[in-house]
Protein backbone atom coordinates (compact mmCIF):
# COMPACT_ATOMS: atom_id res chain seq x y z
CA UNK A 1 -21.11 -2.25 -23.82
CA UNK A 2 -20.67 -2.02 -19.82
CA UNK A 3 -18.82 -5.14 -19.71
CA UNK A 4 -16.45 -3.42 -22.16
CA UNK A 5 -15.51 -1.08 -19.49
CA UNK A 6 -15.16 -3.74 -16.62
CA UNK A 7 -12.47 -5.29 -18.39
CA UNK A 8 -10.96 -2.66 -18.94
CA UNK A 9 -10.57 -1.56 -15.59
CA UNK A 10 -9.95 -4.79 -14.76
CA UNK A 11 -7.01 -5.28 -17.15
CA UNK A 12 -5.77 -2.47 -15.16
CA UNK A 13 -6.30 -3.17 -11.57
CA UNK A 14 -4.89 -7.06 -12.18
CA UNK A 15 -7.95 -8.19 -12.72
CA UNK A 16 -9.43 -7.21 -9.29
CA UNK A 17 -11.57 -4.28 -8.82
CA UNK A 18 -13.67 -3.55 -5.44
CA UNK A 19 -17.79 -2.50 -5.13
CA UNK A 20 -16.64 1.20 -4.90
CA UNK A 21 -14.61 0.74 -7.99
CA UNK A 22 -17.49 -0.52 -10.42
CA UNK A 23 -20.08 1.96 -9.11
CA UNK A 24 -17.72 4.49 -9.86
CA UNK A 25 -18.47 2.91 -13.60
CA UNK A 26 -21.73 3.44 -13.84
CA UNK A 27 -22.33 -0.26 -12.19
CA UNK A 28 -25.43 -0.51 -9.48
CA UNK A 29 -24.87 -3.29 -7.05
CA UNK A 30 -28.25 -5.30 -9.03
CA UNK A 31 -26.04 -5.22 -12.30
CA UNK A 32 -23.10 -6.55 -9.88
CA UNK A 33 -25.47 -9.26 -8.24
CA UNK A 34 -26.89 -10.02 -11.91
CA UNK A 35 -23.25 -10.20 -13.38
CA UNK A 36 -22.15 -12.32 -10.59
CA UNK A 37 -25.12 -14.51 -11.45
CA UNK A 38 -24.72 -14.76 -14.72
CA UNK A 39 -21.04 -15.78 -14.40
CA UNK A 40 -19.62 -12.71 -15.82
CA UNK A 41 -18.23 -11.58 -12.66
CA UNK A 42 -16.97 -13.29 -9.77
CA UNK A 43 -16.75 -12.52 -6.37
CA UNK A 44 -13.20 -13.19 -5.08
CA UNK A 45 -13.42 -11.42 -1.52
CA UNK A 46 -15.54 -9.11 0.44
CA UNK A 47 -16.62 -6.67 -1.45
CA UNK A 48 -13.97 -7.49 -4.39
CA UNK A 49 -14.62 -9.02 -7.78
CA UNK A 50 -13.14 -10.95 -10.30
CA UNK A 51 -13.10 -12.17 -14.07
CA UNK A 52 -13.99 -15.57 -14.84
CA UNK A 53 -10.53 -17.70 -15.24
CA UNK A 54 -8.64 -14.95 -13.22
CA UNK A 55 -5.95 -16.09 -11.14
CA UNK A 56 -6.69 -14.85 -7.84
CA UNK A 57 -3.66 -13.08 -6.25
CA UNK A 58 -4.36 -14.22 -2.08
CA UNK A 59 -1.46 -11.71 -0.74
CA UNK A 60 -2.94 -8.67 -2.64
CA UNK A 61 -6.50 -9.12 -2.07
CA UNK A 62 -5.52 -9.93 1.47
CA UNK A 63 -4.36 -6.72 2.11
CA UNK A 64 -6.73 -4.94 0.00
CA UNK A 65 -9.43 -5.65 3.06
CA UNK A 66 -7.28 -4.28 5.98
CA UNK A 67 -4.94 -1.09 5.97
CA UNK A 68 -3.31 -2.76 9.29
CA UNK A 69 -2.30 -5.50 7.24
CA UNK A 70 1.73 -5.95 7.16
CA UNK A 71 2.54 -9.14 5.66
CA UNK A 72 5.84 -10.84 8.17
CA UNK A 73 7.38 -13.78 8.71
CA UNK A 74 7.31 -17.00 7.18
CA UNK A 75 5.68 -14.52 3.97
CA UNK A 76 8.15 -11.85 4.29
CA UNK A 77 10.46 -14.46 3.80
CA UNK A 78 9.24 -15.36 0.62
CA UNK A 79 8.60 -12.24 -0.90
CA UNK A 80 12.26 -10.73 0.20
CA UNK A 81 13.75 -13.84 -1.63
CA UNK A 82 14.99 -15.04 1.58
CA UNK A 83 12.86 -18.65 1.11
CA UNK A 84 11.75 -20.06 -2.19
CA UNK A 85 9.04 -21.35 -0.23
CA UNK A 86 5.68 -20.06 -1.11
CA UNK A 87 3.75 -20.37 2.63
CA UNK A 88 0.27 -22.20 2.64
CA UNK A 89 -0.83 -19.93 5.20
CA UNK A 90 -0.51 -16.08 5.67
CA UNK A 91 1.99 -14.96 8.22
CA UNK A 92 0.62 -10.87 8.53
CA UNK A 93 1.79 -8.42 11.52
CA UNK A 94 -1.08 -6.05 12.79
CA UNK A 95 -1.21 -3.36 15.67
CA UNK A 96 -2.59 -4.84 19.13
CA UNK A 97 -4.74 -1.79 19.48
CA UNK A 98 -6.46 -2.88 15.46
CA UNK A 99 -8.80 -5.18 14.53
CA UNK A 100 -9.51 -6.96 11.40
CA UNK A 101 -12.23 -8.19 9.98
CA UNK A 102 -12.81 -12.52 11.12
CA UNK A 103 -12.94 -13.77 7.84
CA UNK A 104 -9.28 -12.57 7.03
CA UNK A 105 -8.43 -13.54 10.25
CA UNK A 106 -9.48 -17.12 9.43
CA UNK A 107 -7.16 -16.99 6.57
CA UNK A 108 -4.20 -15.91 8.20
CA UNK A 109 -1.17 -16.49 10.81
CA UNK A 110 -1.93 -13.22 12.80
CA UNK A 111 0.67 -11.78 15.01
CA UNK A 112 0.68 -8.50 17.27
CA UNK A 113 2.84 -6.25 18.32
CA UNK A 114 2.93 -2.42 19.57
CA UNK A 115 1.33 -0.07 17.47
CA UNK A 116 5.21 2.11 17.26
CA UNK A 117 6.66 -1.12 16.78
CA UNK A 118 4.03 -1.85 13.84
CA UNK A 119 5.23 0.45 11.11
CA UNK A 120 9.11 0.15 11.86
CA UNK A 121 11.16 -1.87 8.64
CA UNK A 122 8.00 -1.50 6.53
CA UNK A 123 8.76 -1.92 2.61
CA UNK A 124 6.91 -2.65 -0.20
CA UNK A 125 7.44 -5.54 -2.40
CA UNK A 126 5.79 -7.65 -5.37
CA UNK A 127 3.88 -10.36 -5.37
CA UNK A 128 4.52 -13.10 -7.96
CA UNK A 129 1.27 -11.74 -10.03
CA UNK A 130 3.07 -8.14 -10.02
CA UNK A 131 0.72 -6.35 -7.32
CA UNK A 132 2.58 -4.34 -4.54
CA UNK A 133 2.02 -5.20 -1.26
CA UNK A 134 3.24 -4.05 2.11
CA UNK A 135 5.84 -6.59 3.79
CA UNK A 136 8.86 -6.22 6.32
CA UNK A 137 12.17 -5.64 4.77
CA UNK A 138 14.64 -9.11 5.76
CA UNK A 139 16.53 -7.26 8.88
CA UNK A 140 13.00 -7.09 10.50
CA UNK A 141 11.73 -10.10 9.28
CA UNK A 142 14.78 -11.94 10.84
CA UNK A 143 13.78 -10.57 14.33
CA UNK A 144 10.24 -11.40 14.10
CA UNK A 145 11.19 -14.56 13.38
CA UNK A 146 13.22 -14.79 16.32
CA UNK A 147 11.22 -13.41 18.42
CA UNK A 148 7.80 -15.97 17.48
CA UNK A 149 10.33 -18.85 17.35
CA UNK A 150 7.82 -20.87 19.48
CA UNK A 151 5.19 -20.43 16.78
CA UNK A 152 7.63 -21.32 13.95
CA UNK A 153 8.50 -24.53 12.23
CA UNK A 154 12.84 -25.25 13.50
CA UNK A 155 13.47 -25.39 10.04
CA UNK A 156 12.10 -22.16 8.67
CA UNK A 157 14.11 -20.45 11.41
CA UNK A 158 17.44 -22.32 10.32
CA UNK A 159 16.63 -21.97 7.00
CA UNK A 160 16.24 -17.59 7.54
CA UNK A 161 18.78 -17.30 9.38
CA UNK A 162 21.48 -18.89 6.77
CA UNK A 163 19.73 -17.30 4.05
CA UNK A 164 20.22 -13.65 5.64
CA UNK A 165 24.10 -14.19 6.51
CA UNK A 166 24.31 -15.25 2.10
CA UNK A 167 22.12 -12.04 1.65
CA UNK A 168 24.15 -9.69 -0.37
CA UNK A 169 22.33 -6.90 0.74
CA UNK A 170 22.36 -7.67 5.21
CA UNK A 171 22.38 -4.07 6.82
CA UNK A 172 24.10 -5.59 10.35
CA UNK A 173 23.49 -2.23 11.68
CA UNK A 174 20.06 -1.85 11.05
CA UNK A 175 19.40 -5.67 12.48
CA UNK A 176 21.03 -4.86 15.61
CA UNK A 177 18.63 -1.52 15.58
CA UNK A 178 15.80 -3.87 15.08
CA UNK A 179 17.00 -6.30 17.57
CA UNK A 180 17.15 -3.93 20.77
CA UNK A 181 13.98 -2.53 20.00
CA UNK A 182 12.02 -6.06 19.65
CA UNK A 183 14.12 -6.98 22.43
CA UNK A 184 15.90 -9.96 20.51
CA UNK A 185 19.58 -8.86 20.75
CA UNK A 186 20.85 -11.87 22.34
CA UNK A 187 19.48 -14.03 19.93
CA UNK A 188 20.15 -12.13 17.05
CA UNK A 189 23.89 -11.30 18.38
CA UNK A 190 23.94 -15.45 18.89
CA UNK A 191 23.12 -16.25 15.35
CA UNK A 192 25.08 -13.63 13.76
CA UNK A 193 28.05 -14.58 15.44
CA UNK A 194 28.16 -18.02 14.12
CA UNK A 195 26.97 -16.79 10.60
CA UNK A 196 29.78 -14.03 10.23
């Protein structure tokens, strides 16, 4: 039986699998419309589906519908372990020259920056469903945050900042690298200084 197959893909893909994915199945997009009807499938995104009773993983299918998609901030936080914090809303980093689609725009905290500066402290990390996604490692997540202050809550920035200086793992030099480029030394240097 097809749905036989669906699952398990699904099982496979953490229970998400895109259009593309199912045709490649044997799936038209009628059965997919019919299944969706039905309530054997369910449609959890553009052009993404679903089981029934799935718990939807927001992060991964949020990047799964934009390559620009880097997730920063107040989320980078979260998934470096530097706030236990799980953020209501989004925070991503995209190139000013990209665009993404409005309907994950209207789901996120969208910031911009240069398209060199886009791709520099980019790591990948795991969401708490076990999907990789791409995020900012903390040294670069530290200067964003510095550097959107005005668009952050006082108390996430205090909280960051005394989380990185108890981060076992701080690379000082690669902050300061970081820093210059994003042109946040001051600040950083500031904050450091009373941390160390």
């Amino acid at each position: 039986m097809i749905m036989d197959d669906i699952n398990k893909r699904m099982k496979e893909n953490n229970y998400i699998l895109s259009t593309e994915q199912l045709t490649d199945i044997g799936i038209s997009k009628t059965t997919l419309t019919n299944y969706v009807r039905d309530g054997l499938l369910e449609r959890c995104g553009h052009g993404f589906y679903t089981v029934p009773d799935a718990i939807e993983d927001d992060m991964y299918l949020l990047m799964l519908r934009s390559k620009h998609i880097i997730f920063s901030h107040e989320t980078a936080l979260f998934l470096n372990g530097l706030s236990e914090r799980t953020p209501f809303i989004h925070a991503v980093t995209i190139p000013s020259t990209a665009a993404i689609p409005p309907t994950v725009k209207e789901q996120c905290k969208c910031y911009y920056v240069k398209t060199e500066l886009h791709k520099m402290g980019l790591i990948e990390k795991k969401t708490t469903f076990g999907n990789t996604v791409r995020c900012y490692d903390p040294e670069r997540t530290i200067c964003d945050i510095l550097r959107n202050r005005s668009r952050m809550d006082e108390e996430t920035v205090i909280a960051a900042i005394k989380h990185y200086g108890d981060y076992k793992n701080k690379n000082l030099q690669k902050i300061a690298e970081y820093a210059e480029k994003l042109r946040v030394s001051k600040q950083v240097k500031g904050y450091m200084e009373v941390l160390l």
